[in-house]
N, C-alpha and C. Protein backbone atom coordinates (compact mmCIF):
# COMPACT_ATOMS: atom_id res chain seq x y z
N UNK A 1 10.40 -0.91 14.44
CA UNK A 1 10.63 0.52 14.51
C UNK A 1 9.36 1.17 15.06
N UNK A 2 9.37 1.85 16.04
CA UNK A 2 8.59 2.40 16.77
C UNK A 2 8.72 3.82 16.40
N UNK A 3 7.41 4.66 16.84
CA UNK A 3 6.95 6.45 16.21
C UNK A 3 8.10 7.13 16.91
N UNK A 4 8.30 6.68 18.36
CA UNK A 4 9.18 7.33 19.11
C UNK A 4 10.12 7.06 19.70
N UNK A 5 10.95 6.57 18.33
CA UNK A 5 12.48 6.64 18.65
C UNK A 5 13.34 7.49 17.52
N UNK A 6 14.57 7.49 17.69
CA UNK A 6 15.60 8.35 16.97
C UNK A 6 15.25 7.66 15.09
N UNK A 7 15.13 6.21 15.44
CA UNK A 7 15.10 5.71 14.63
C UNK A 7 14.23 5.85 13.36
N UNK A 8 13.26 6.38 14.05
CA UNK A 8 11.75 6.36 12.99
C UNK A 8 12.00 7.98 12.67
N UNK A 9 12.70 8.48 13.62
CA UNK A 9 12.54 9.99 12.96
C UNK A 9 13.36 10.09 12.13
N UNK A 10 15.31 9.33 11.88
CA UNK A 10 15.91 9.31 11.06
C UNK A 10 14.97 8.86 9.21
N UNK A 11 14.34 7.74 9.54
CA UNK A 11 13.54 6.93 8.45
C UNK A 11 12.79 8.20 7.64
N UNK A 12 11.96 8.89 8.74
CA UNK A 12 10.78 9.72 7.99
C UNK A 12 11.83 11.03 7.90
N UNK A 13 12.74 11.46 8.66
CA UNK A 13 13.49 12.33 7.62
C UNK A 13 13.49 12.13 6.37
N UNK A 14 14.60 10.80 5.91
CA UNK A 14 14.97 10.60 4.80
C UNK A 14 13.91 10.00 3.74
N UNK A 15 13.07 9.85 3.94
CA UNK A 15 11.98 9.39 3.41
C UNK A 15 11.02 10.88 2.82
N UNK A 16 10.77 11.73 4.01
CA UNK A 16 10.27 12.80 3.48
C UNK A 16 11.09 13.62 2.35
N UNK A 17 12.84 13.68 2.88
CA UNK A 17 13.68 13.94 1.45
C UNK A 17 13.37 13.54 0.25
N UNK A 18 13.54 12.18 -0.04
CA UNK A 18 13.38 11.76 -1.20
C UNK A 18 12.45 11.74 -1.88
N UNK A 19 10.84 11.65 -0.88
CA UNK A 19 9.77 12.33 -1.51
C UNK A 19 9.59 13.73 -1.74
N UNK A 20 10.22 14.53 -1.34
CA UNK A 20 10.40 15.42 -2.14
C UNK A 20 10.51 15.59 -3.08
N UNK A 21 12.37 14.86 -3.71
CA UNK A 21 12.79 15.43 -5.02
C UNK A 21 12.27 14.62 -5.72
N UNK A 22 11.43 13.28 -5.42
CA UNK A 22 10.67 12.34 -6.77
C UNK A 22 9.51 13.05 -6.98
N UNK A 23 8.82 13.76 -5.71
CA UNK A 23 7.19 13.86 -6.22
C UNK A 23 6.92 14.05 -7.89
N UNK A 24 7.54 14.79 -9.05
CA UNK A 24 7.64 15.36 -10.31
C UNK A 24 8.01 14.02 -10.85
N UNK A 25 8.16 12.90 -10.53
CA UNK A 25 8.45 11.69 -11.36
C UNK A 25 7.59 10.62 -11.18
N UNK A 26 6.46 10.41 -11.56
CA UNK A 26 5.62 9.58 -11.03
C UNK A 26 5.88 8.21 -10.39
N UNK A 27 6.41 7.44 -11.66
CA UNK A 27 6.96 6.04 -11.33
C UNK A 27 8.01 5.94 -10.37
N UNK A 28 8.99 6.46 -10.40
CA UNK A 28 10.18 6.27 -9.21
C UNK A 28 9.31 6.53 -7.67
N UNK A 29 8.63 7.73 -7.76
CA UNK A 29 7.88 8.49 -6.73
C UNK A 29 6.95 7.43 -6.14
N UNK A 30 6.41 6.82 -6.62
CA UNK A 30 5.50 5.57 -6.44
C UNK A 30 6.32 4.66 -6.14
N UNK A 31 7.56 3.99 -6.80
CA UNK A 31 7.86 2.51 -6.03
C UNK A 31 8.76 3.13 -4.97
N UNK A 32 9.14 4.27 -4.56
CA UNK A 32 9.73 4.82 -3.54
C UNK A 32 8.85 4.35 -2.03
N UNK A 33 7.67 5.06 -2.20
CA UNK A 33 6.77 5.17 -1.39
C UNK A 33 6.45 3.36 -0.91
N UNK A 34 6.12 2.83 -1.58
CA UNK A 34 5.84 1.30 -1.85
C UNK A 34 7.20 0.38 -1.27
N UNK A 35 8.56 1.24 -1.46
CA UNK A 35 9.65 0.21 -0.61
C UNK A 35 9.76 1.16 0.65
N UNK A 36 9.46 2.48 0.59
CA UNK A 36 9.59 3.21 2.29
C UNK A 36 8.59 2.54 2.93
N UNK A 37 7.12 1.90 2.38
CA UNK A 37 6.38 1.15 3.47
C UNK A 37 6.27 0.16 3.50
N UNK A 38 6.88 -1.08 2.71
CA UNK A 38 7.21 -2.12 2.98
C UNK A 38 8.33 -2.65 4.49
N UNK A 39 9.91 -1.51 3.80
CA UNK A 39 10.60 -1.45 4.80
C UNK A 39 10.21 -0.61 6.32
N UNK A 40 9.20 -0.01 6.18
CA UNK A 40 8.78 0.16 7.76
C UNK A 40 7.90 -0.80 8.14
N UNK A 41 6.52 -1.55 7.40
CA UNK A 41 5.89 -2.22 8.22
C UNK A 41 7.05 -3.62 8.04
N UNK A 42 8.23 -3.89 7.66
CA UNK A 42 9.03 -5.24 7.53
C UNK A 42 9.53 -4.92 8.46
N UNK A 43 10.25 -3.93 9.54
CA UNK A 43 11.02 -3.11 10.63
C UNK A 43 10.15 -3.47 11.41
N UNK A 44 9.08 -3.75 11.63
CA UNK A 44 8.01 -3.62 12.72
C UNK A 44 8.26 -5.43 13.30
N UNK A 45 7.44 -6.03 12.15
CA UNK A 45 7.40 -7.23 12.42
C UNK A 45 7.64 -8.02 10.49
N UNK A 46 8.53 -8.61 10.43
CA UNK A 46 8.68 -9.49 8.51
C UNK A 46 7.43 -10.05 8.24
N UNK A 47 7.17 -10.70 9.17
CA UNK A 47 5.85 -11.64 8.75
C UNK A 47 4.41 -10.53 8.37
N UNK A 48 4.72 -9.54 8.22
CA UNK A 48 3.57 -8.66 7.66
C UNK A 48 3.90 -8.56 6.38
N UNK A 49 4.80 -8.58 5.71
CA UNK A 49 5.14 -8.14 3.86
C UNK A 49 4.06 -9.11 3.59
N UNK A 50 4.27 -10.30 3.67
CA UNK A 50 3.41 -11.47 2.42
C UNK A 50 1.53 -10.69 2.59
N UNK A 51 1.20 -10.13 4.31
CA UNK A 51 -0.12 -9.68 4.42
C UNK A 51 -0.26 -8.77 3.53
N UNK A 52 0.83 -8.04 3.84
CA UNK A 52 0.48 -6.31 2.64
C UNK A 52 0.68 -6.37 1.38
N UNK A 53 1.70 -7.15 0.79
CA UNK A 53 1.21 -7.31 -0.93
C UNK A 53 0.33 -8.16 -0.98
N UNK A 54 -0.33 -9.17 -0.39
CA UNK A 54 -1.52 -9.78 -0.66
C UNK A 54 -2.69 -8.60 -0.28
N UNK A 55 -2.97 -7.94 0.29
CA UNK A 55 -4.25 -6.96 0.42
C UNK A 55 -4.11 -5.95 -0.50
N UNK A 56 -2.43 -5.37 -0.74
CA UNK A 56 -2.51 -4.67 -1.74
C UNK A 56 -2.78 -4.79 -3.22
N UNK A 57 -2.20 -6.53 -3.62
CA UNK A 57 -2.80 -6.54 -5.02
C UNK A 57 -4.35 -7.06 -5.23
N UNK A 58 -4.83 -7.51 -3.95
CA UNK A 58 -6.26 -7.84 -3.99
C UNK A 58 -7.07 -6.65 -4.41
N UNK A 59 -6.69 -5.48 -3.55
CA UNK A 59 -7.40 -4.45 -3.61
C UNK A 59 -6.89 -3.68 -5.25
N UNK A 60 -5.59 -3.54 -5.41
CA UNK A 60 -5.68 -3.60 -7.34
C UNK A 60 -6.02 -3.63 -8.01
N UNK A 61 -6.51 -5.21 -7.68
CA UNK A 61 -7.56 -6.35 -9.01
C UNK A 61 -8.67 -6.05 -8.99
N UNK A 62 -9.38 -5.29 -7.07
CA UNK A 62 -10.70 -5.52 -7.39
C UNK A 62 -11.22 -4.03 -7.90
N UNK A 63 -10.07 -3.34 -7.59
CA UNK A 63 -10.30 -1.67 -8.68
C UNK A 63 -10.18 -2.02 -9.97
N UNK A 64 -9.27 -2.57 -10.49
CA UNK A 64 -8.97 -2.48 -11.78
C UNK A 64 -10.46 -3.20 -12.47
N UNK A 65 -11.17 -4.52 -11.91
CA UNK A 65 -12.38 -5.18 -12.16
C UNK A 65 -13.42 -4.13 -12.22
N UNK A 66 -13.30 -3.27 -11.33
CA UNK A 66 -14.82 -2.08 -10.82
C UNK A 66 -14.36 -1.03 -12.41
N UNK A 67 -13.81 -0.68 -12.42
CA UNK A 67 -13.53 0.02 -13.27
C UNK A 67 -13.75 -0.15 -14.70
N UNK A 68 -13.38 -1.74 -14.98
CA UNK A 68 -13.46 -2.17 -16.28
C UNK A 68 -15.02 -2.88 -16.28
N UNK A 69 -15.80 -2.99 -15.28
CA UNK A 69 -16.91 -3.30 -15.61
C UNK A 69 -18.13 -2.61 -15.89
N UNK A 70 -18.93 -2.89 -16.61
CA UNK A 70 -19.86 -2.14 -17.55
C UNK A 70 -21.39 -2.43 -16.14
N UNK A 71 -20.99 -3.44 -15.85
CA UNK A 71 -22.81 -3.33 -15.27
C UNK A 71 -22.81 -3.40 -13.60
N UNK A 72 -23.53 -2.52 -13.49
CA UNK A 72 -23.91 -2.11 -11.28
C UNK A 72 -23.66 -3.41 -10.65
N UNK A 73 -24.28 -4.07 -11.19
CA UNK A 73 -24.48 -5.54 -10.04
C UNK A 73 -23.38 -5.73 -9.93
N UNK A 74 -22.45 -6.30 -11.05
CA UNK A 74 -20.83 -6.35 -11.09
C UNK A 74 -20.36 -6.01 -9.87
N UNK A 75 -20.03 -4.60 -10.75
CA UNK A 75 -19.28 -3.61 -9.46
C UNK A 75 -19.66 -3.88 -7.99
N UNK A 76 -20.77 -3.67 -7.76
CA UNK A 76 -21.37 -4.27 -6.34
C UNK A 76 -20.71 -4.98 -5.73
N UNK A 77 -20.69 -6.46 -6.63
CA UNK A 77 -20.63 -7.51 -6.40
C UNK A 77 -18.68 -7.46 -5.96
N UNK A 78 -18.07 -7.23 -6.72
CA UNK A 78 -16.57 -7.20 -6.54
C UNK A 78 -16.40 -5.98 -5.50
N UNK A 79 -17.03 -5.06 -5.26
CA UNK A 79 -16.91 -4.24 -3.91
C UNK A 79 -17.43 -5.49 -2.55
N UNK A 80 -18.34 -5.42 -2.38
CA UNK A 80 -18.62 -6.15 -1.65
C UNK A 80 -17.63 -7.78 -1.01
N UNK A 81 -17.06 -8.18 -1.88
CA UNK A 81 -16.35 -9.91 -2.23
C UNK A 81 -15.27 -8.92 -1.39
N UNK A 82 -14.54 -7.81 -1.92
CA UNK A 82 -12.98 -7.25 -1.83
C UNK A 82 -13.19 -6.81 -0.08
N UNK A 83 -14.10 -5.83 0.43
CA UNK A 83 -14.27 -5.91 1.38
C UNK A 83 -14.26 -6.50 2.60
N UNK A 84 -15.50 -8.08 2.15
CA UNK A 84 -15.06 -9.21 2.83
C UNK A 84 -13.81 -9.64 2.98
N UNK A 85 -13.20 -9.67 1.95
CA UNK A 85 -11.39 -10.43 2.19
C UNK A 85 -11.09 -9.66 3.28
N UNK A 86 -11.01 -7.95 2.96
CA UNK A 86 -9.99 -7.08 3.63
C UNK A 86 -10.68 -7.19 5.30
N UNK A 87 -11.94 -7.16 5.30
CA UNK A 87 -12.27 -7.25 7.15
C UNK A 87 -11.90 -8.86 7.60
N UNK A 88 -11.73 -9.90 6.74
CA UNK A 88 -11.52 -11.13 7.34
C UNK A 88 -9.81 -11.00 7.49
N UNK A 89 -8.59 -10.50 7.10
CA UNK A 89 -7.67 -10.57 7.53
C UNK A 89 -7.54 -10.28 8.70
């Protein structure tokens, strides 16, 4: 699915709809968003899903790690590691 066809404008119509009436619901509003961009970058080319939930839960883990850790170097250290992954894909 390409920016400029009928097609992508039908998508982000209905996509901007429904984000509409979820924005006030967090959770639905969120896995909405999460299957509207799965199913566009899967429209593009399939063999990208396994890339994007792998960068997306990498990048997850290495927030959820920064967050729960108490000491600088840490954090550093798991910024730095998460980075590397994401520029080596």
């Amino acid at each position: 699915m390409h920016f400029a066809t009928i097609q992508f404008a039908l998508f982000f119509l209905v996509v901007l709809a429904v984000n509409w009436l979820l924005k006030s619901r967090k959770r639905p509003y969120q896995a909405f968003l999460l299957a509207a961009n799965v199913f566009f970058y899967g429209c593009f080319d399939y063999r990208f899903i396994p890339l994007l939930f792998t960068v997306g839960l990498t990048n997850w883990a290495a927030a959820y790690l920064i967050s729960a850790s108490k000491r600088s170097f840490l954090r550093k250290l798991i910024l730095v590691l998460v980075l590397t992954f994401n520029l080596g894909q």
